[in-house]
PDB file of N, CA and C in Angstrom:
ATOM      1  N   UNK A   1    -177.341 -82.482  86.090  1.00  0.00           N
ATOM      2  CA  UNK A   1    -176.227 -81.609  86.430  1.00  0.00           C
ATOM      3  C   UNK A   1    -176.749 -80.285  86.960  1.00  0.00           C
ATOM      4  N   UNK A   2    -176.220 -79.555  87.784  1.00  0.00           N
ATOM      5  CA  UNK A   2    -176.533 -78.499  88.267  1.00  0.00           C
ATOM      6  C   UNK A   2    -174.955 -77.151  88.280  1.00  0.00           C
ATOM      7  N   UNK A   3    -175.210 -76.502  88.110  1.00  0.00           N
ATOM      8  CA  UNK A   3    -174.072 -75.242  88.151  1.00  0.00           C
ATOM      9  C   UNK A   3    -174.487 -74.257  88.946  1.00  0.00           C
ATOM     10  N   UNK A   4    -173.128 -73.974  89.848  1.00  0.00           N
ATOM     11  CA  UNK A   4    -173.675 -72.567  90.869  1.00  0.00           C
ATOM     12  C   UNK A   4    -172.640 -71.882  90.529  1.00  0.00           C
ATOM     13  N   UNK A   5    -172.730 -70.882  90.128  1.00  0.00           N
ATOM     14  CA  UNK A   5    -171.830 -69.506  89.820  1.00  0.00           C
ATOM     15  C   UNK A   5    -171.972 -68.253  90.553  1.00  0.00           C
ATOM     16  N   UNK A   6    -171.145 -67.481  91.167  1.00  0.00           N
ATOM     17  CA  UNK A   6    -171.505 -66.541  91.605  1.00  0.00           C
ATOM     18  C   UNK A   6    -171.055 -65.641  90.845  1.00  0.00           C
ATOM     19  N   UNK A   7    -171.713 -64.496  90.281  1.00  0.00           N
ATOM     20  CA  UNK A   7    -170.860 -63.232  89.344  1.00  0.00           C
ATOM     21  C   UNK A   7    -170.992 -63.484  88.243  1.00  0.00           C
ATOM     22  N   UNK A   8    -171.037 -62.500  87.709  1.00  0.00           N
ATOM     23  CA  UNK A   8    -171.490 -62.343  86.003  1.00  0.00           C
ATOM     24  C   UNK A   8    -169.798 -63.451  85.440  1.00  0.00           C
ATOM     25  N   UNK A   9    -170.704 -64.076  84.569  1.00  0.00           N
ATOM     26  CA  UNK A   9    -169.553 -64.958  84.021  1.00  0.00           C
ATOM     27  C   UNK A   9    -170.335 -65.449  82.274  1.00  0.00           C
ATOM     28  N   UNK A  10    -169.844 -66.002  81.801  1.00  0.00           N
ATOM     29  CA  UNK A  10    -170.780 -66.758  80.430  1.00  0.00           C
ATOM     30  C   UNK A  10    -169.344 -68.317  80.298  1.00  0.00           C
ATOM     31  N   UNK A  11    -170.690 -69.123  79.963  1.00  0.00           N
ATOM     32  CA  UNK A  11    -170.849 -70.340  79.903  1.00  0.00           C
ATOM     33  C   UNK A  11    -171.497 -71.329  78.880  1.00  0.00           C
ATOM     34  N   UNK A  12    -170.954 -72.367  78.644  1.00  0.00           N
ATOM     35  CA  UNK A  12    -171.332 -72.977  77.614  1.00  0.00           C
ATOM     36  C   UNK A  12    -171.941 -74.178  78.416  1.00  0.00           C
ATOM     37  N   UNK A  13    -173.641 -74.844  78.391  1.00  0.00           N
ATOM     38  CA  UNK A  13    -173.423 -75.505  79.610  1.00  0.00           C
ATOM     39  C   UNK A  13    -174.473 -77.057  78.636  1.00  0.00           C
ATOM     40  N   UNK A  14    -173.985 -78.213  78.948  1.00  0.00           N
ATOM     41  CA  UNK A  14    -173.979 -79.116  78.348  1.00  0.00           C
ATOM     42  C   UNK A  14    -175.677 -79.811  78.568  1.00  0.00           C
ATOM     43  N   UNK A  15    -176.221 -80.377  77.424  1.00  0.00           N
ATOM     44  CA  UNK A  15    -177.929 -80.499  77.408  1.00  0.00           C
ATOM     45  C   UNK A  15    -178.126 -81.846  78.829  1.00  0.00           C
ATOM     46  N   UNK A  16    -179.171 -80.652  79.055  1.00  0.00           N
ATOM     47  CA  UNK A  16    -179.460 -81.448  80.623  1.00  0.00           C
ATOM     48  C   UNK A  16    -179.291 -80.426  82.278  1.00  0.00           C
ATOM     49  N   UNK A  17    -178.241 -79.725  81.665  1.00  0.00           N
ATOM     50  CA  UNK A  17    -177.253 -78.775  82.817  1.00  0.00           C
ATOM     51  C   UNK A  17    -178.603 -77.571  83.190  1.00  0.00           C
ATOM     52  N   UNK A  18    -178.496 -77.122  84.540  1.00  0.00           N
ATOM     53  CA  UNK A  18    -178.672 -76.271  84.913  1.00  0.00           C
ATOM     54  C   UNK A  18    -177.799 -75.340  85.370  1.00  0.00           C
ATOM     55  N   UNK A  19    -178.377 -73.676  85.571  1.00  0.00           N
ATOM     56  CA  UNK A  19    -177.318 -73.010  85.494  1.00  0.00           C
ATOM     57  C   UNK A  19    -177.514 -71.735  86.628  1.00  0.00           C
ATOM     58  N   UNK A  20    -176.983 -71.178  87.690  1.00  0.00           N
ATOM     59  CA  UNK A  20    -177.515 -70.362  88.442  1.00  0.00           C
ATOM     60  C   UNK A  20    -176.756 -69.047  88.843  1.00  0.00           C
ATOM     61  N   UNK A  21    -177.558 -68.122  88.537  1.00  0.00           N
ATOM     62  CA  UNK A  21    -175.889 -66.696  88.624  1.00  0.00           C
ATOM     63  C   UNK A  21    -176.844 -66.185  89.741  1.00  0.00           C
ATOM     64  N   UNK A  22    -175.733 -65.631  90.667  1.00  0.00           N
ATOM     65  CA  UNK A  22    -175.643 -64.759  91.897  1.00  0.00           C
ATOM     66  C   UNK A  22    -175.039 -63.791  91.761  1.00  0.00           C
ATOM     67  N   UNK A  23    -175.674 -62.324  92.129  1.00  0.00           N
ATOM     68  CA  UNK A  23    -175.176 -61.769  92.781  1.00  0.00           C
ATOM     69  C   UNK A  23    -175.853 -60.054  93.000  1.00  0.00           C
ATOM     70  N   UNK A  24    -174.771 -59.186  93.593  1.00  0.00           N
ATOM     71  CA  UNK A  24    -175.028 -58.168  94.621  1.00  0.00           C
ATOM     72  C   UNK A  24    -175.365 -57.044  94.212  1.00  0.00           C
ATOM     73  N   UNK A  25    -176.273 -56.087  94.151  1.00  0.00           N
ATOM     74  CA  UNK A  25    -176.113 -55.147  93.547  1.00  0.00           C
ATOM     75  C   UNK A  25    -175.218 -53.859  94.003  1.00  0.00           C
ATOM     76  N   UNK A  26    -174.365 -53.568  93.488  1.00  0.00           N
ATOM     77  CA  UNK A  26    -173.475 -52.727  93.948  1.00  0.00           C
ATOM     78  C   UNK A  26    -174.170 -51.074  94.365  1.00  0.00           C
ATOM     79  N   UNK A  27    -175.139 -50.832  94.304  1.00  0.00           N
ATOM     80  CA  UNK A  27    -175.359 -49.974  95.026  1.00  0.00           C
ATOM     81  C   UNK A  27    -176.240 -50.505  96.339  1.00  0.00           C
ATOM     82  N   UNK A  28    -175.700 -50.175  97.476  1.00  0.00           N
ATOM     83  CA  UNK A  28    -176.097 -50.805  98.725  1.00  0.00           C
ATOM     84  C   UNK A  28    -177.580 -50.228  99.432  1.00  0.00           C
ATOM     85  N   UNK A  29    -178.395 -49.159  98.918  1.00  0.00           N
ATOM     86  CA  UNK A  29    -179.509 -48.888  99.432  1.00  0.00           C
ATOM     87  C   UNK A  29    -180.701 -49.409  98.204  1.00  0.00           C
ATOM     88  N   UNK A  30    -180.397 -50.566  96.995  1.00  0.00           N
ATOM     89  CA  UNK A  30    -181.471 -51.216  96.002  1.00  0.00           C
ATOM     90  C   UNK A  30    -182.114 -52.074  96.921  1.00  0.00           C
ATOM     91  N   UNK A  31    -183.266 -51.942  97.075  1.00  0.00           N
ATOM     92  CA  UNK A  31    -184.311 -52.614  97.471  1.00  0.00           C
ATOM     93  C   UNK A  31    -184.957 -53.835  96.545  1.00  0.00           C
ATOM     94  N   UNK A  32    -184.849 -53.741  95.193  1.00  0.00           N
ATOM     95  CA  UNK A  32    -185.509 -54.405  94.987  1.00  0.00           C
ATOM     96  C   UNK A  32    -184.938 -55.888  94.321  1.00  0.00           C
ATOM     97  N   UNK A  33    -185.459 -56.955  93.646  1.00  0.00           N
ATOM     98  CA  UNK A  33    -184.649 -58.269  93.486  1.00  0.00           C
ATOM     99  C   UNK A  33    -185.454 -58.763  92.323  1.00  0.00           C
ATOM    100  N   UNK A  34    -184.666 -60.003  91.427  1.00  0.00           N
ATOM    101  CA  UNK A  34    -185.636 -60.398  90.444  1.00  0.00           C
ATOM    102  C   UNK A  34    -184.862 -62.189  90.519  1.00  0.00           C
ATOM    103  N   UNK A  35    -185.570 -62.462  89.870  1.00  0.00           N
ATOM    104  CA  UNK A  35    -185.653 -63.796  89.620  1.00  0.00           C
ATOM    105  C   UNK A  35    -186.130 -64.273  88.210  1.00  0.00           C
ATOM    106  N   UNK A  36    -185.285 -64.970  87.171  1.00  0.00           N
ATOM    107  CA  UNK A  36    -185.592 -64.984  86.076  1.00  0.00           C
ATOM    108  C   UNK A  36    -185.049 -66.338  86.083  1.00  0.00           C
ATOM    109  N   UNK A  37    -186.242 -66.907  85.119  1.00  0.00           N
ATOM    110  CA  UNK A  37    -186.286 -68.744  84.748  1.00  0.00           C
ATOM    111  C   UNK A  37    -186.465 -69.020  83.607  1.00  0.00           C
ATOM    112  N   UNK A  38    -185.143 -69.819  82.689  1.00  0.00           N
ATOM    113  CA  UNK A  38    -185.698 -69.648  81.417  1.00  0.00           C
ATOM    114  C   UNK A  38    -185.152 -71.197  80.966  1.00  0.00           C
ATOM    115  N   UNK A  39    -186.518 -71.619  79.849  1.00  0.00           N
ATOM    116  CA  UNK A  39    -186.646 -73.048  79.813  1.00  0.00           C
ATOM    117  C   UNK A  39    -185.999 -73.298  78.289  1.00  0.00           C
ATOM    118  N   UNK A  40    -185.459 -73.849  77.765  1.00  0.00           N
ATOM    119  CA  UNK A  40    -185.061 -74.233  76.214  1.00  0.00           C
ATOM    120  C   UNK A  40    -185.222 -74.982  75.814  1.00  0.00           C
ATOM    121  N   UNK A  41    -185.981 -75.106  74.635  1.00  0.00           N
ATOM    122  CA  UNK A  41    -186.418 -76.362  73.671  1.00  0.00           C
ATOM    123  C   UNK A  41    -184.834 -77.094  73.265  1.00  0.00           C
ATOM    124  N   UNK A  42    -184.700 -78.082  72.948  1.00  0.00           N
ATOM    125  CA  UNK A  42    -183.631 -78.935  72.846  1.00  0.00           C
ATOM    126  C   UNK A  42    -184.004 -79.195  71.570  1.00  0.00           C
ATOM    127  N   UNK A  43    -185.437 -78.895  70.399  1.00  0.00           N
ATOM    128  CA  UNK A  43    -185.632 -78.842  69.471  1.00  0.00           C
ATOM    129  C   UNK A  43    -185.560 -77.415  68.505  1.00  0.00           C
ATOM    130  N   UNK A  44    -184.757 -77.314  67.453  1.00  0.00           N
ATOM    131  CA  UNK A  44    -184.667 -75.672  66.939  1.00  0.00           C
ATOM    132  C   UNK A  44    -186.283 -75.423  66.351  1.00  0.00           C
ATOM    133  N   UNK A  45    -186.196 -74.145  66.601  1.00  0.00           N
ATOM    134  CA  UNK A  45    -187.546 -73.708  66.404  1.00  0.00           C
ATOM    135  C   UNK A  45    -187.977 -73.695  65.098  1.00  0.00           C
ATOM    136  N   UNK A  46    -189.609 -73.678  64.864  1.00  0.00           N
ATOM    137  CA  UNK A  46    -189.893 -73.883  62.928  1.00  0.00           C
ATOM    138  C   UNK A  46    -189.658 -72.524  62.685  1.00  0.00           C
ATOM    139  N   UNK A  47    -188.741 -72.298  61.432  1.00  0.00           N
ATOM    140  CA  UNK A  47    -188.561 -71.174  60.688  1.00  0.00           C
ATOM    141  C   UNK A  47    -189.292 -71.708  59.015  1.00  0.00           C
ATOM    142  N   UNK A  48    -190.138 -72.583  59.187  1.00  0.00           N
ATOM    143  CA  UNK A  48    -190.651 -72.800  57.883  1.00  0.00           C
ATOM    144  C   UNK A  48    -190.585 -74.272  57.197  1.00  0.00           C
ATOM    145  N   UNK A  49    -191.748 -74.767  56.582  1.00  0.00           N
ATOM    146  CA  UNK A  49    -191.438 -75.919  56.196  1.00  0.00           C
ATOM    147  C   UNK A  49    -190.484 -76.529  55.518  1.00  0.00           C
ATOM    148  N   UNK A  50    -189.632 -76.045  54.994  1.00  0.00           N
ATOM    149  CA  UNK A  50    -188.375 -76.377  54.240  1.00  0.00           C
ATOM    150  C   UNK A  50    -187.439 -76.190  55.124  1.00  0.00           C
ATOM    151  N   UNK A  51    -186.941 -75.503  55.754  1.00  0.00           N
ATOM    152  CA  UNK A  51    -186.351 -75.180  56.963  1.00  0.00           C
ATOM    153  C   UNK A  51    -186.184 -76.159  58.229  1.00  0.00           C
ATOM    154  N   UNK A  52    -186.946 -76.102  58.822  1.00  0.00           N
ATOM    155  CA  UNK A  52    -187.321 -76.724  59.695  1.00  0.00           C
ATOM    156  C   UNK A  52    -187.348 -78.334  59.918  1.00  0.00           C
ATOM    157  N   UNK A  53    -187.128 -78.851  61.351  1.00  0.00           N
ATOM    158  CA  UNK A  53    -187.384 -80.400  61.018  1.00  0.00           C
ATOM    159  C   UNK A  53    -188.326 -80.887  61.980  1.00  0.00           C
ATOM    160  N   UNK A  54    -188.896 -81.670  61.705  1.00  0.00           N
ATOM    161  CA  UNK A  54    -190.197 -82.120  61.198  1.00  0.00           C
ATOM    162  C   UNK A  54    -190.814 -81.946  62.832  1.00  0.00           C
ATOM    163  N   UNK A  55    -190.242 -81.946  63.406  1.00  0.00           N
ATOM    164  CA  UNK A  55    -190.667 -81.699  65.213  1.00  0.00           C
ATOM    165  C   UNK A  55    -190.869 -80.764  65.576  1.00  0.00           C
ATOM    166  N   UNK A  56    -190.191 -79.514  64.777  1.00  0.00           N
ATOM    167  CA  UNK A  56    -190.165 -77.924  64.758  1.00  0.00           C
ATOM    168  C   UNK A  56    -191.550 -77.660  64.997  1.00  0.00           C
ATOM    169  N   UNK A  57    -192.430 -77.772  63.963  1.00  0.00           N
ATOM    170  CA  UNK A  57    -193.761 -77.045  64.096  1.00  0.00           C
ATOM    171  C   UNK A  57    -194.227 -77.230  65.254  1.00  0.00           C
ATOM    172  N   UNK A  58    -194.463 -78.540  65.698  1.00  0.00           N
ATOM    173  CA  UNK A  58    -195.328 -78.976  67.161  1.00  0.00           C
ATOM    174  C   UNK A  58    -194.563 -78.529  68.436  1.00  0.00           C
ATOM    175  N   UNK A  59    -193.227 -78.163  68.357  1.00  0.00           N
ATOM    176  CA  UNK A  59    -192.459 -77.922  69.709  1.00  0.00           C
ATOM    177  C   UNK A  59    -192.722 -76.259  69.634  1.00  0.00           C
ATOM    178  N   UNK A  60    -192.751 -75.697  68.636  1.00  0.00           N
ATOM    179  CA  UNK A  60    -192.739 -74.054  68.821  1.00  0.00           C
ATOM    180  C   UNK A  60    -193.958 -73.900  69.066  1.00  0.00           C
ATOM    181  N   UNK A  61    -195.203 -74.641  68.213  1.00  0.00           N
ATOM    182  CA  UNK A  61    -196.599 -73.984  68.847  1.00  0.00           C
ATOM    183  C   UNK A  61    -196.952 -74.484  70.413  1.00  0.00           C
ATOM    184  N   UNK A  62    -196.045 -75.612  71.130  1.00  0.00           N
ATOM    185  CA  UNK A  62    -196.605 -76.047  71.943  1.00  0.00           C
ATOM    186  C   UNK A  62    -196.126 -75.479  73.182  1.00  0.00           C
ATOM    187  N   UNK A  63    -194.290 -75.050  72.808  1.00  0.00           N
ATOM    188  CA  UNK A  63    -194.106 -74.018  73.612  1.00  0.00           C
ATOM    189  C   UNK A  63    -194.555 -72.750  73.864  1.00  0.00           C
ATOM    190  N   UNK A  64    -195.336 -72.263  72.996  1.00  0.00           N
ATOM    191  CA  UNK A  64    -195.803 -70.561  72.680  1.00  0.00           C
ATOM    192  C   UNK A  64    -196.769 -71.050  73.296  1.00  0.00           C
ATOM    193  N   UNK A  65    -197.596 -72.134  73.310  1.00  0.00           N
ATOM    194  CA  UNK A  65    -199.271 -72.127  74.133  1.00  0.00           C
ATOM    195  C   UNK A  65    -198.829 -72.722  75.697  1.00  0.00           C
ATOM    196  N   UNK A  66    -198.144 -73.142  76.120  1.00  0.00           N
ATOM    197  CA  UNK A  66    -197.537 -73.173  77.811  1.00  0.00           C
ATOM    198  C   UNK A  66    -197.283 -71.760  78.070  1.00  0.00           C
ATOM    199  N   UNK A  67    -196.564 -70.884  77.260  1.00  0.00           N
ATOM    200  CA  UNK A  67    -196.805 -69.501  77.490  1.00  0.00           C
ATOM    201  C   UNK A  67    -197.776 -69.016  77.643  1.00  0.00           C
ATOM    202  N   UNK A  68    -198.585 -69.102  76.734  1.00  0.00           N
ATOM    203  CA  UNK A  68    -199.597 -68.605  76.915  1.00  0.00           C
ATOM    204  C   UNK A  68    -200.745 -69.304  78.281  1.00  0.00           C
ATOM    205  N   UNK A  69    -200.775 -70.526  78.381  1.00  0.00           N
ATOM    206  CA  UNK A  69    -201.313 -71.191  79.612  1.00  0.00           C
ATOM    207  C   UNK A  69    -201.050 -70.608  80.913  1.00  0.00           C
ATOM    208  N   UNK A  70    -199.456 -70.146  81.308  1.00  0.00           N
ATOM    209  CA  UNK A  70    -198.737 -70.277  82.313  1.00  0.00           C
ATOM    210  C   UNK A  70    -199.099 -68.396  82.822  1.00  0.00           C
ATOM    211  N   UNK A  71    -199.220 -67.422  81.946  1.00  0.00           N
ATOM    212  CA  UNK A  71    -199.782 -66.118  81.980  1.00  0.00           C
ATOM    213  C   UNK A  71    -200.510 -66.000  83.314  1.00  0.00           C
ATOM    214  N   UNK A  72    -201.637 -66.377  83.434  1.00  0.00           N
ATOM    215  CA  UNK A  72    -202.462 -65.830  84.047  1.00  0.00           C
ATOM    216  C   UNK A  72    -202.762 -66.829  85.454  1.00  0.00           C
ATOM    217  N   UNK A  73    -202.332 -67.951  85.671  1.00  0.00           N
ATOM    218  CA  UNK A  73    -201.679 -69.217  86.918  1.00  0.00           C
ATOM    219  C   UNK A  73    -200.680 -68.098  87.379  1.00  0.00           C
ATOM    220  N   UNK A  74    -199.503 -67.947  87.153  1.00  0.00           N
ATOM    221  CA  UNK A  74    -198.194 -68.028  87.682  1.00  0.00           C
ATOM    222  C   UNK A  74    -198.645 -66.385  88.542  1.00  0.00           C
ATOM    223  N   UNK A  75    -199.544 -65.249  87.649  1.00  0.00           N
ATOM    224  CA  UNK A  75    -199.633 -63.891  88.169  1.00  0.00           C
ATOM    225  C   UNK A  75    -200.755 -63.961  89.231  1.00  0.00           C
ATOM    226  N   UNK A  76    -201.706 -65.076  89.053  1.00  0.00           N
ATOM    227  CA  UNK A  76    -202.925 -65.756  90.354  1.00  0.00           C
ATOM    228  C   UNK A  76    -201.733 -65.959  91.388  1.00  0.00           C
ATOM    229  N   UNK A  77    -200.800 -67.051  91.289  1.00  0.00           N
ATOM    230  CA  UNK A  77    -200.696 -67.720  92.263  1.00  0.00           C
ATOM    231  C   UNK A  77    -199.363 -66.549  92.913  1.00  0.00           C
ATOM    232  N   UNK A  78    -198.675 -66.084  92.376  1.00  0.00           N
ATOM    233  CA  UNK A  78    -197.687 -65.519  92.695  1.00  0.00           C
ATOM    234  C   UNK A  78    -197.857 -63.935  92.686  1.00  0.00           C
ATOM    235  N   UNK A  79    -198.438 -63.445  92.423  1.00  0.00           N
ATOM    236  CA  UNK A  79    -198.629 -62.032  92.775  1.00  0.00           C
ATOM    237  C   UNK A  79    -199.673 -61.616  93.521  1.00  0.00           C
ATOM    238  N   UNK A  80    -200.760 -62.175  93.185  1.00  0.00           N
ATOM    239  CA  UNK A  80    -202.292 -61.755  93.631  1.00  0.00           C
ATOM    240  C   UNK A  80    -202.553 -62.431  94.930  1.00  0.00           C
ATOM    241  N   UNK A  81    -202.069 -64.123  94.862  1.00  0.00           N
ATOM    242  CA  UNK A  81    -202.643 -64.952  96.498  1.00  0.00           C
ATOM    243  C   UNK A  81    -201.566 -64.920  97.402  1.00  0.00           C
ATOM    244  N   UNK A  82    -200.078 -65.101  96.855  1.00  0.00           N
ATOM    245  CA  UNK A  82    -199.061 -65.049  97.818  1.00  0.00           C
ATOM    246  C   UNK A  82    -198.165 -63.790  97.794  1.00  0.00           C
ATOM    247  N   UNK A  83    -198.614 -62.467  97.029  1.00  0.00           N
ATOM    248  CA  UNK A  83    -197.829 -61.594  97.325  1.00  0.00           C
ATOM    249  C   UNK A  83    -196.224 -61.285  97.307  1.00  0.00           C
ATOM    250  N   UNK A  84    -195.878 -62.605  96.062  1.00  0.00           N
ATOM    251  CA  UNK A  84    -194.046 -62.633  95.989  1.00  0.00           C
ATOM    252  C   UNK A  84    -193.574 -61.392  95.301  1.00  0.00           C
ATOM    253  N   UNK A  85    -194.015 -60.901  94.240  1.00  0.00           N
ATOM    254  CA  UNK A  85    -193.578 -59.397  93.368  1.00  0.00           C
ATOM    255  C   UNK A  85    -194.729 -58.645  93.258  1.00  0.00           C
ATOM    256  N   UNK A  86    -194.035 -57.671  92.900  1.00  0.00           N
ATOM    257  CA  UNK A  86    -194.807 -56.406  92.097  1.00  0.00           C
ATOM    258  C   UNK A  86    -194.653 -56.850  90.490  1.00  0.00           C
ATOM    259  N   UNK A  87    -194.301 -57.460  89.702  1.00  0.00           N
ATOM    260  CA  UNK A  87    -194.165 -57.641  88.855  1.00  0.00           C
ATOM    261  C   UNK A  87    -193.845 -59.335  88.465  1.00  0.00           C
ATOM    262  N   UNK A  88    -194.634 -60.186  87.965  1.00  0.00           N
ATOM    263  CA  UNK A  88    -194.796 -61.629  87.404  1.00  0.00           C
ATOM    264  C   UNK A  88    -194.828 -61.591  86.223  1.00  0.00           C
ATOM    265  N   UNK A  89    -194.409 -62.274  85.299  1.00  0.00           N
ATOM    266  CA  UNK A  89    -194.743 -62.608  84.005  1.00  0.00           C
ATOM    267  C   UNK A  89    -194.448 -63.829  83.359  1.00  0.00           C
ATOM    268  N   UNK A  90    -194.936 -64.264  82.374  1.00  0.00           N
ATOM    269  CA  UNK A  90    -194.381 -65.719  81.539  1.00  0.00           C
ATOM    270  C   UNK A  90    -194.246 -65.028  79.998  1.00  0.00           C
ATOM    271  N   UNK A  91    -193.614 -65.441  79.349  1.00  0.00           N
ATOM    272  CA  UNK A  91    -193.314 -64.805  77.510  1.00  0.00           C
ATOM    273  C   UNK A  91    -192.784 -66.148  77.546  1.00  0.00           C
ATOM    274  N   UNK A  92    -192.927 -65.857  75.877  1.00  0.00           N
ATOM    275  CA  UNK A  92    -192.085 -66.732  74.490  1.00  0.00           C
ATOM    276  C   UNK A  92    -191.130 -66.284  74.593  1.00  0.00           C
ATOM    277  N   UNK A  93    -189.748 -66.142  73.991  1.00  0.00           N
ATOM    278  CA  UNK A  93    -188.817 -65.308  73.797  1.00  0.00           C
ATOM    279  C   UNK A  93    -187.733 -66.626  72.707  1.00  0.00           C
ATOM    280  N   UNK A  94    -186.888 -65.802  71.900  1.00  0.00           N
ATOM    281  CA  UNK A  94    -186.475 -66.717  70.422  1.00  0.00           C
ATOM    282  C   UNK A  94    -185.332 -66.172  70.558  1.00  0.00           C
ATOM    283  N   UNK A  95    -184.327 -66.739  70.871  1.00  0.00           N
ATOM    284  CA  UNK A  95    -182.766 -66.772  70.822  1.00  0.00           C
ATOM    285  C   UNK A  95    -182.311 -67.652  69.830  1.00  0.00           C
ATOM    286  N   UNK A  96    -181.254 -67.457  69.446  1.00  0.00           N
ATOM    287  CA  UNK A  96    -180.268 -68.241  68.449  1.00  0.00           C
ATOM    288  C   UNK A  96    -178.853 -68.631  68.846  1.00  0.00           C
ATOM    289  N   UNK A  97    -178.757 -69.855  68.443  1.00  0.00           N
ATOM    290  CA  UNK A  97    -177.448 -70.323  69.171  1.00  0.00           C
ATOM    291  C   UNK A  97    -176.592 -70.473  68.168  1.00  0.00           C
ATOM    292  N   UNK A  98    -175.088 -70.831  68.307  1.00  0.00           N
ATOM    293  CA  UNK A  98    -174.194 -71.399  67.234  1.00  0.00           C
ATOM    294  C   UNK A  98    -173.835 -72.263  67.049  1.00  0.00           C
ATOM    295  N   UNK A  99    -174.320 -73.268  66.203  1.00  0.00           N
ATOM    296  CA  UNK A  99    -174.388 -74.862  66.330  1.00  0.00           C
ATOM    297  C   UNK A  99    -173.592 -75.021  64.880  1.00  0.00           C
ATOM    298  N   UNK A 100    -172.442 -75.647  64.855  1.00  0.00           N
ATOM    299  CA  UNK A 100    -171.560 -76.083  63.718  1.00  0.00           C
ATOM    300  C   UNK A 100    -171.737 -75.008  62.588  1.00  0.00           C
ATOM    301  N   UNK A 101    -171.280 -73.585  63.162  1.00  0.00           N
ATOM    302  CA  UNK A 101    -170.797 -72.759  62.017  1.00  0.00           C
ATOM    303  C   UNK A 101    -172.394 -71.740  61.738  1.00  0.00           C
ATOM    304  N   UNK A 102    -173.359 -71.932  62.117  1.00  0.00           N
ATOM    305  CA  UNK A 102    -174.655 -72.000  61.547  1.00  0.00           C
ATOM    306  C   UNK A 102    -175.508 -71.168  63.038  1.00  0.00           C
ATOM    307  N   UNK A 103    -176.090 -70.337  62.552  1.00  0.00           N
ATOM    308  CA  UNK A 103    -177.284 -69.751  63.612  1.00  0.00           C
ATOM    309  C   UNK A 103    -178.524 -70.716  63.764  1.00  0.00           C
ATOM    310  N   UNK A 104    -178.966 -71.418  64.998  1.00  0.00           N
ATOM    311  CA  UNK A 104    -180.083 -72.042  65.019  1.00  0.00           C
ATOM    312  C   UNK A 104    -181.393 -71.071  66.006  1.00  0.00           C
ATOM    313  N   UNK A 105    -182.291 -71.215  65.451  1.00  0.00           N
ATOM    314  CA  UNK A 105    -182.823 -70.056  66.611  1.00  0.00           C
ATOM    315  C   UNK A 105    -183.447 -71.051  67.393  1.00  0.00           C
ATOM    316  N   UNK A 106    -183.907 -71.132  68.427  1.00  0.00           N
ATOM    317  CA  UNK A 106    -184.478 -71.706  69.977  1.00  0.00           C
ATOM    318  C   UNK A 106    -185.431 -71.384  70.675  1.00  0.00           C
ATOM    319  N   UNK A 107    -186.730 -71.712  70.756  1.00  0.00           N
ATOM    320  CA  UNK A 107    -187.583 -71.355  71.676  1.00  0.00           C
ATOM    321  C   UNK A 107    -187.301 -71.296  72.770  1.00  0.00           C
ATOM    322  N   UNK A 108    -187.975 -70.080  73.632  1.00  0.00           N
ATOM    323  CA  UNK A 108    -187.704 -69.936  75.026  1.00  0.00           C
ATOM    324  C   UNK A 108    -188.610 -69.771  75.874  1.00  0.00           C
ATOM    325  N   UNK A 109    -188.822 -70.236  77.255  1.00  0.00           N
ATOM    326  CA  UNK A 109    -189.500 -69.839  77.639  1.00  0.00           C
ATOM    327  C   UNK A 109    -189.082 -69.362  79.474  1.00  0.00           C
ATOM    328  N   UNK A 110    -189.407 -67.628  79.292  1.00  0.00           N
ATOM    329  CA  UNK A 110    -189.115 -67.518  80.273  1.00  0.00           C
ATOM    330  C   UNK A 110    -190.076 -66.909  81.377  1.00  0.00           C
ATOM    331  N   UNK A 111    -190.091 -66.702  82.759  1.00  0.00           N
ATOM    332  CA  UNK A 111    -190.703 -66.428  83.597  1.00  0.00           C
ATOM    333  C   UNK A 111    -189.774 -65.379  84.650  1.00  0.00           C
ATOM    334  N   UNK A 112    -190.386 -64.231  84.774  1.00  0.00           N
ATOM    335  CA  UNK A 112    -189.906 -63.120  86.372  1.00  0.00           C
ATOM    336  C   UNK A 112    -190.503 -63.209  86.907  1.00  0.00           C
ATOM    337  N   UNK A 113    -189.734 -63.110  88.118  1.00  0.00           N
ATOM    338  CA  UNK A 113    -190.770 -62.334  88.948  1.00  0.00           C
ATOM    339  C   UNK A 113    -189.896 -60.933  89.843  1.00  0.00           C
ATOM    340  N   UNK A 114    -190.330 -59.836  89.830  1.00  0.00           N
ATOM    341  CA  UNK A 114    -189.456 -58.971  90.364  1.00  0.00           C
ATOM    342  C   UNK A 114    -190.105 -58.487  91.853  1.00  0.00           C
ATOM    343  N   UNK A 115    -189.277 -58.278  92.834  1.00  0.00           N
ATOM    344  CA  UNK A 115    -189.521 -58.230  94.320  1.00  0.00           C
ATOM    345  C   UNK A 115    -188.771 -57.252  94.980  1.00  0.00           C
ATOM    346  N   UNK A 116    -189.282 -56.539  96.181  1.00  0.00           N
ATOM    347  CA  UNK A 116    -188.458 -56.085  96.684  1.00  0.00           C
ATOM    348  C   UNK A 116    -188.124 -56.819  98.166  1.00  0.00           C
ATOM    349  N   UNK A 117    -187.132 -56.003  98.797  1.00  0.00           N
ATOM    350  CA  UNK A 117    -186.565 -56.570  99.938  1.00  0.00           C
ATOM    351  C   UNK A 117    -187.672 -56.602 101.306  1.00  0.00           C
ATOM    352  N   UNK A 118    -187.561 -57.583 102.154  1.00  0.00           N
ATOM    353  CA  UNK A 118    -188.416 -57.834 103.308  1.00  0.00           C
ATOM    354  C   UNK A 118    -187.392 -57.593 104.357  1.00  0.00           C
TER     355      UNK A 118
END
């Protein structure tokens, strides 16, 4: 599935779905642009062995080390050889969702890159 939205909106979007927001910056002389990509474990993250289920541990350390892998590739290939931003990055990042009444928190993994106009 894919979703195109233009304009700040919020959405509930079903496992599998992609999701894409557009739009303008209202002051008309901003030069600059970003691009943000963010990946979600479909497994809740380990908050602890009692806690947690049993897939937790291996999906959070394995997502935190693609973070960590993806660091220093993504700022080679995209900042340094092809010149797309002034600013690249990859992080972890831990959101929580609301799943039947209950906070689940979620590994994340996201990537910028911030640019200005050509």
């Amino acid at each position: 599935n894919h979703i195109c939205i233009t304009g700040p909106d919020y959405l509930r979007l079903e496992c599998g779905s992609n999701f894409e927001l557009h739009f303008s910056s209202e002051n008309t002389q901003e030069e600059n642009g970003a691009v943000l990509m963010t990946f979600q474990s479909h497994i809740p993250s380990f908050r602890g062995m009692t806690l947690s289920l049993n897939d937790s541990l291996y999906s959070t350390a394995s997502i935190r080390l693609i973070c960590h892998m993806l660091r220093e590739p993504l700022f080679n290939k995209l900042r340094t050889k092809q010149q797309l931003g002034y600013i690249v990055s990859s992080y972890y990042d831990l959101e929580s969702c609301l799943l039947k009444a209950r906070y689940i928190p979620i590994d994340l993994v996201s990537i910028v890159v911030m640019t200005r106009k050509i």
